[in-house]
N, C-alpha and C. Protein backbone atom coordinates (compact mmCIF):
# COMPACT_ATOMS: atom_id res chain seq x y z
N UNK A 1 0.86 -1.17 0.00
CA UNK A 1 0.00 0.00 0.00
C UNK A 1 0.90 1.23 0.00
N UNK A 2 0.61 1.95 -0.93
CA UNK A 2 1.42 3.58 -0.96
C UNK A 2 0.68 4.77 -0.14
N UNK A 3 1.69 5.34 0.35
CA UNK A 3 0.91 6.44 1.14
C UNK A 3 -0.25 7.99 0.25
N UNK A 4 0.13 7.97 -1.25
CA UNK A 4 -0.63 8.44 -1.70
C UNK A 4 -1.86 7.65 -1.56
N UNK A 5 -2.08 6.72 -1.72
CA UNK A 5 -3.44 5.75 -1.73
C UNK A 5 -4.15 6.53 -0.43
N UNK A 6 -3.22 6.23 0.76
CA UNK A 6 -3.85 6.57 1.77
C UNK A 6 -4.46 8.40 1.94
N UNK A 7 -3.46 8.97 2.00
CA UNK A 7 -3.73 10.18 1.69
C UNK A 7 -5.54 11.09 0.62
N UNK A 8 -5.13 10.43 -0.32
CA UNK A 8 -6.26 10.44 -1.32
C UNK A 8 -7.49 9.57 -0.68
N UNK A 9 -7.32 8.86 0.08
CA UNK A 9 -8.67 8.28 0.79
C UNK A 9 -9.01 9.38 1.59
N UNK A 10 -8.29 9.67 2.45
CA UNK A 10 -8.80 10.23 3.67
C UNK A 10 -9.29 11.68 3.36
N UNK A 11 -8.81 11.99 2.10
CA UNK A 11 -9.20 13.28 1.54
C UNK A 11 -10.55 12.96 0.22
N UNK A 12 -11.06 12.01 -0.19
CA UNK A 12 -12.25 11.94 -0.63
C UNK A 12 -13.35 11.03 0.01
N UNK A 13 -12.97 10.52 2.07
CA UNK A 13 -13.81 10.55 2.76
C UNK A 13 -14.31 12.21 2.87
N UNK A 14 -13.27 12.23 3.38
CA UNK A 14 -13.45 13.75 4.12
C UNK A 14 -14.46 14.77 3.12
N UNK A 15 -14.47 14.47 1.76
CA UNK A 15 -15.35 15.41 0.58
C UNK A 15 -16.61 14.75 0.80
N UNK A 16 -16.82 13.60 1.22
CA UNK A 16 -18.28 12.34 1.33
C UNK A 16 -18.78 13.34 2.37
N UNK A 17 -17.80 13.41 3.46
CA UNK A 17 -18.43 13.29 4.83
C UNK A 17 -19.06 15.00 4.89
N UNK A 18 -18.67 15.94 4.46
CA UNK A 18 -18.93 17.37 3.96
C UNK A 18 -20.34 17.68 3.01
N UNK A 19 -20.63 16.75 2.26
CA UNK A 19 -21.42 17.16 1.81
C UNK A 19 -23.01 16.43 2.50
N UNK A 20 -22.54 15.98 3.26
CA UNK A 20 -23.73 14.95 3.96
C UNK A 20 -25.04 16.33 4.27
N UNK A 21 -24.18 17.56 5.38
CA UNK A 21 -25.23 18.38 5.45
C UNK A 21 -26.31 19.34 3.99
N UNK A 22 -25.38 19.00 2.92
CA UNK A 22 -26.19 19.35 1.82
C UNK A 22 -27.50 18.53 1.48
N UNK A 23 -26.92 17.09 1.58
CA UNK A 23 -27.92 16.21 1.25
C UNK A 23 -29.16 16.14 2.42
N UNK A 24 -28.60 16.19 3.44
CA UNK A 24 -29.74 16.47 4.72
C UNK A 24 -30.52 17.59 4.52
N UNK A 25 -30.08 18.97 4.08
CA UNK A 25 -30.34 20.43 4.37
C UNK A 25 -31.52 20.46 2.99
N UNK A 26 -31.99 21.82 3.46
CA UNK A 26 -32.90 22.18 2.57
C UNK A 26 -32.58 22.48 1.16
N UNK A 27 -31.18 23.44 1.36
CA UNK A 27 -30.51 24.43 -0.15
C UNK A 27 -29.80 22.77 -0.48
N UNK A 28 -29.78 22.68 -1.81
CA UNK A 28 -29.10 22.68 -2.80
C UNK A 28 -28.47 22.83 -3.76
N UNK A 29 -26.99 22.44 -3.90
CA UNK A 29 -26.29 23.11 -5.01
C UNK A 29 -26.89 22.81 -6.31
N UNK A 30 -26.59 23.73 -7.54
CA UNK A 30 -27.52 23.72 -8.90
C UNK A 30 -27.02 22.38 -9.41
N UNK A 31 -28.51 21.97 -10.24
CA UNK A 31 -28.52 20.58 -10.57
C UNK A 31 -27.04 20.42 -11.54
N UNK A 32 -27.09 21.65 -12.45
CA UNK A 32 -25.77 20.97 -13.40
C UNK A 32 -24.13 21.28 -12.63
N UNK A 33 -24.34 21.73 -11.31
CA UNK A 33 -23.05 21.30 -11.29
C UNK A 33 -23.04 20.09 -10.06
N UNK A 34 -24.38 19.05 -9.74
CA UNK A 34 -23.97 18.12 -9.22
C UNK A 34 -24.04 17.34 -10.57
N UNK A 35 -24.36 16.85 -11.24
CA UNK A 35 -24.46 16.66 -12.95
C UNK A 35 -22.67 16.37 -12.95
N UNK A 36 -22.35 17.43 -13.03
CA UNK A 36 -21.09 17.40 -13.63
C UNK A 36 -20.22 16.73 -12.83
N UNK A 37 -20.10 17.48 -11.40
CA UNK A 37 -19.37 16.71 -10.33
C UNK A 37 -19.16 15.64 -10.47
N UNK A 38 -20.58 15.01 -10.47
CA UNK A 38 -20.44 13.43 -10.25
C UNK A 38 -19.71 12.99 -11.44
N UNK A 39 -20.31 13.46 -12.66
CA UNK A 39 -19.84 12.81 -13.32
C UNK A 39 -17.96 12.94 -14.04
N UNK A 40 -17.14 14.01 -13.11
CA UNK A 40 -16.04 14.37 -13.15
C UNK A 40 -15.26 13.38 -11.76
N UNK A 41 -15.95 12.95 -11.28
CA UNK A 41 -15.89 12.07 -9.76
C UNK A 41 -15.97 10.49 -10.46
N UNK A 42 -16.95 10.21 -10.95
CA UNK A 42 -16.94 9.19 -11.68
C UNK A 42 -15.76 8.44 -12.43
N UNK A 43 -15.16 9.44 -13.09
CA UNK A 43 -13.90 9.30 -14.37
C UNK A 43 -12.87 9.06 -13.21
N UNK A 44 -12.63 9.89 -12.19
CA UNK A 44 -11.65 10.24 -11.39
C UNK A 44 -11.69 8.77 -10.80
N UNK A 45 -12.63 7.99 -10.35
CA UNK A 45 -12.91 6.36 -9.58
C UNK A 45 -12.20 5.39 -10.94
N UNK A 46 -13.00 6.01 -11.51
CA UNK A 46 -12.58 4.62 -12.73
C UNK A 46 -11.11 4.72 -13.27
N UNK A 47 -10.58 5.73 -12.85
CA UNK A 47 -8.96 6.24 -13.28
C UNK A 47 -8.05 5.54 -11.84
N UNK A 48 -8.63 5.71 -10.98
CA UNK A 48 -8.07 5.33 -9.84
C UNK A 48 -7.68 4.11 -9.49
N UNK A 49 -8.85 3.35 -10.22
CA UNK A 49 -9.41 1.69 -10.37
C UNK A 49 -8.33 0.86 -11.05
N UNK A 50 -8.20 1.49 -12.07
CA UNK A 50 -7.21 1.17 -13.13
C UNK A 50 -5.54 1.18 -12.44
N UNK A 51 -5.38 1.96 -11.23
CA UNK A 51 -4.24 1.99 -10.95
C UNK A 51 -4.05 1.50 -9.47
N UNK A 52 -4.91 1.15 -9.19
CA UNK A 52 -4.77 0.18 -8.35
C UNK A 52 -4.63 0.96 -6.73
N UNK A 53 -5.58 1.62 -6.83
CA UNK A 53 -5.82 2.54 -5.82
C UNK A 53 -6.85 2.17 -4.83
N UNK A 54 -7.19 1.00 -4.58
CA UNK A 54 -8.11 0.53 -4.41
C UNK A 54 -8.89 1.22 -3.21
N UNK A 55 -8.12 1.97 -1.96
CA UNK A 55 -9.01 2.87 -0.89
C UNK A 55 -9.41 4.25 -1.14
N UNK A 56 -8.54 4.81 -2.78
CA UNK A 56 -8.96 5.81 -3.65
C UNK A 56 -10.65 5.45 -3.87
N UNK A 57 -10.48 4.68 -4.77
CA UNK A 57 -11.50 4.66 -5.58
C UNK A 57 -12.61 4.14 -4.80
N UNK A 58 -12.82 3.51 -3.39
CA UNK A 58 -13.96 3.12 -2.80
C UNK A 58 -14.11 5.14 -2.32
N UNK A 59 -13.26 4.90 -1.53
CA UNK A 59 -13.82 6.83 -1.31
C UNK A 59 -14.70 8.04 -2.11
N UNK A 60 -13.80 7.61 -3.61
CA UNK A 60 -14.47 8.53 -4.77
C UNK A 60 -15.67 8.18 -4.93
N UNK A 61 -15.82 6.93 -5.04
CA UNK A 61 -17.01 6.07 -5.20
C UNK A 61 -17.86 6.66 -4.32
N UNK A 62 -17.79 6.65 -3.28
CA UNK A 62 -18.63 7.32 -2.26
C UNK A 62 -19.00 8.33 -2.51
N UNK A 63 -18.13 9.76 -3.00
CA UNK A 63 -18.51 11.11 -2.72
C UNK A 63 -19.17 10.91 -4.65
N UNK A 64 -18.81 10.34 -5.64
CA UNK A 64 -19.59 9.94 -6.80
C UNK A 64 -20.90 10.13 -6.40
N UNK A 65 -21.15 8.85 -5.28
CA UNK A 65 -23.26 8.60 -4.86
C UNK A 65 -23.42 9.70 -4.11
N UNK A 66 -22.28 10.12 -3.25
CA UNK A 66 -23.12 11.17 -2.62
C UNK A 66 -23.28 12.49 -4.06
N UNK A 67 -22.93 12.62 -4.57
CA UNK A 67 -23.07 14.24 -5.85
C UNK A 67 -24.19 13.81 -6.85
N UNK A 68 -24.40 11.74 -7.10
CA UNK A 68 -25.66 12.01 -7.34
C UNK A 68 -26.66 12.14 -6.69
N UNK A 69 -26.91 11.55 -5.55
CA UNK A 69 -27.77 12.31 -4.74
C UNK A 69 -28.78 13.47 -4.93
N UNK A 70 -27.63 14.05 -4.62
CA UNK A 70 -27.68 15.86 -4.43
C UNK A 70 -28.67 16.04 -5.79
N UNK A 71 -27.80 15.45 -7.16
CA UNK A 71 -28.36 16.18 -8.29
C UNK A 71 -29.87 15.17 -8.14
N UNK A 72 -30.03 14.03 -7.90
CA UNK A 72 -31.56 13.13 -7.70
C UNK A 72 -32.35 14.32 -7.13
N UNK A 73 -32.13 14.53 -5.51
CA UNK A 73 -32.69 15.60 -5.18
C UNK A 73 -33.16 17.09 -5.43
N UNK A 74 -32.18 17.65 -6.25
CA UNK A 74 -32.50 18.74 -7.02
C UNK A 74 -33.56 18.80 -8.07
N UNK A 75 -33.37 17.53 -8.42
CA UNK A 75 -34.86 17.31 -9.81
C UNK A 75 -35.94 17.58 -9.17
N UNK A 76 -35.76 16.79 -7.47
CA UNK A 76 -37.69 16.72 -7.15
C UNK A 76 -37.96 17.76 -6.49
């Protein structure tokens, strides 16, 4: 295990764990930039995947569902 691996986890928990009060809260950020997020979060997991980042990419993965979320919620 490399310490970037680790590093990059604990820094796209830490983006999961931040946006939790968005997803709880009333305001939401505009639909196209959870749209995009995620889907710039997405690429970023599947890039990670590929390199064998494996506590990367469960993290990204995470803050990925959490940005769609957000944008699910913004529709309704």
């Amino acid at each position: 295990m490399i310490w970037q691996d680790i590093v990059m986890m604990l820094v796209g928990y830490t983006f999961a764990f931040f946006l939790i009060p968005s997803i709880r809260g009333n305001q939401k950020p505009a639909r196209v930039s959870c749209i995009t997020t995620a889907i710039g979060m997405g690429i970023l997991t599947l890039c990670m995947a590929t390199l064998g980042l494996w506590l990367t990419t469960l993290a990204n993965a995470l803050t990925t569902t959490a940005w769609v979320i957000l944008a699910i919620q913004r529709r309704n």
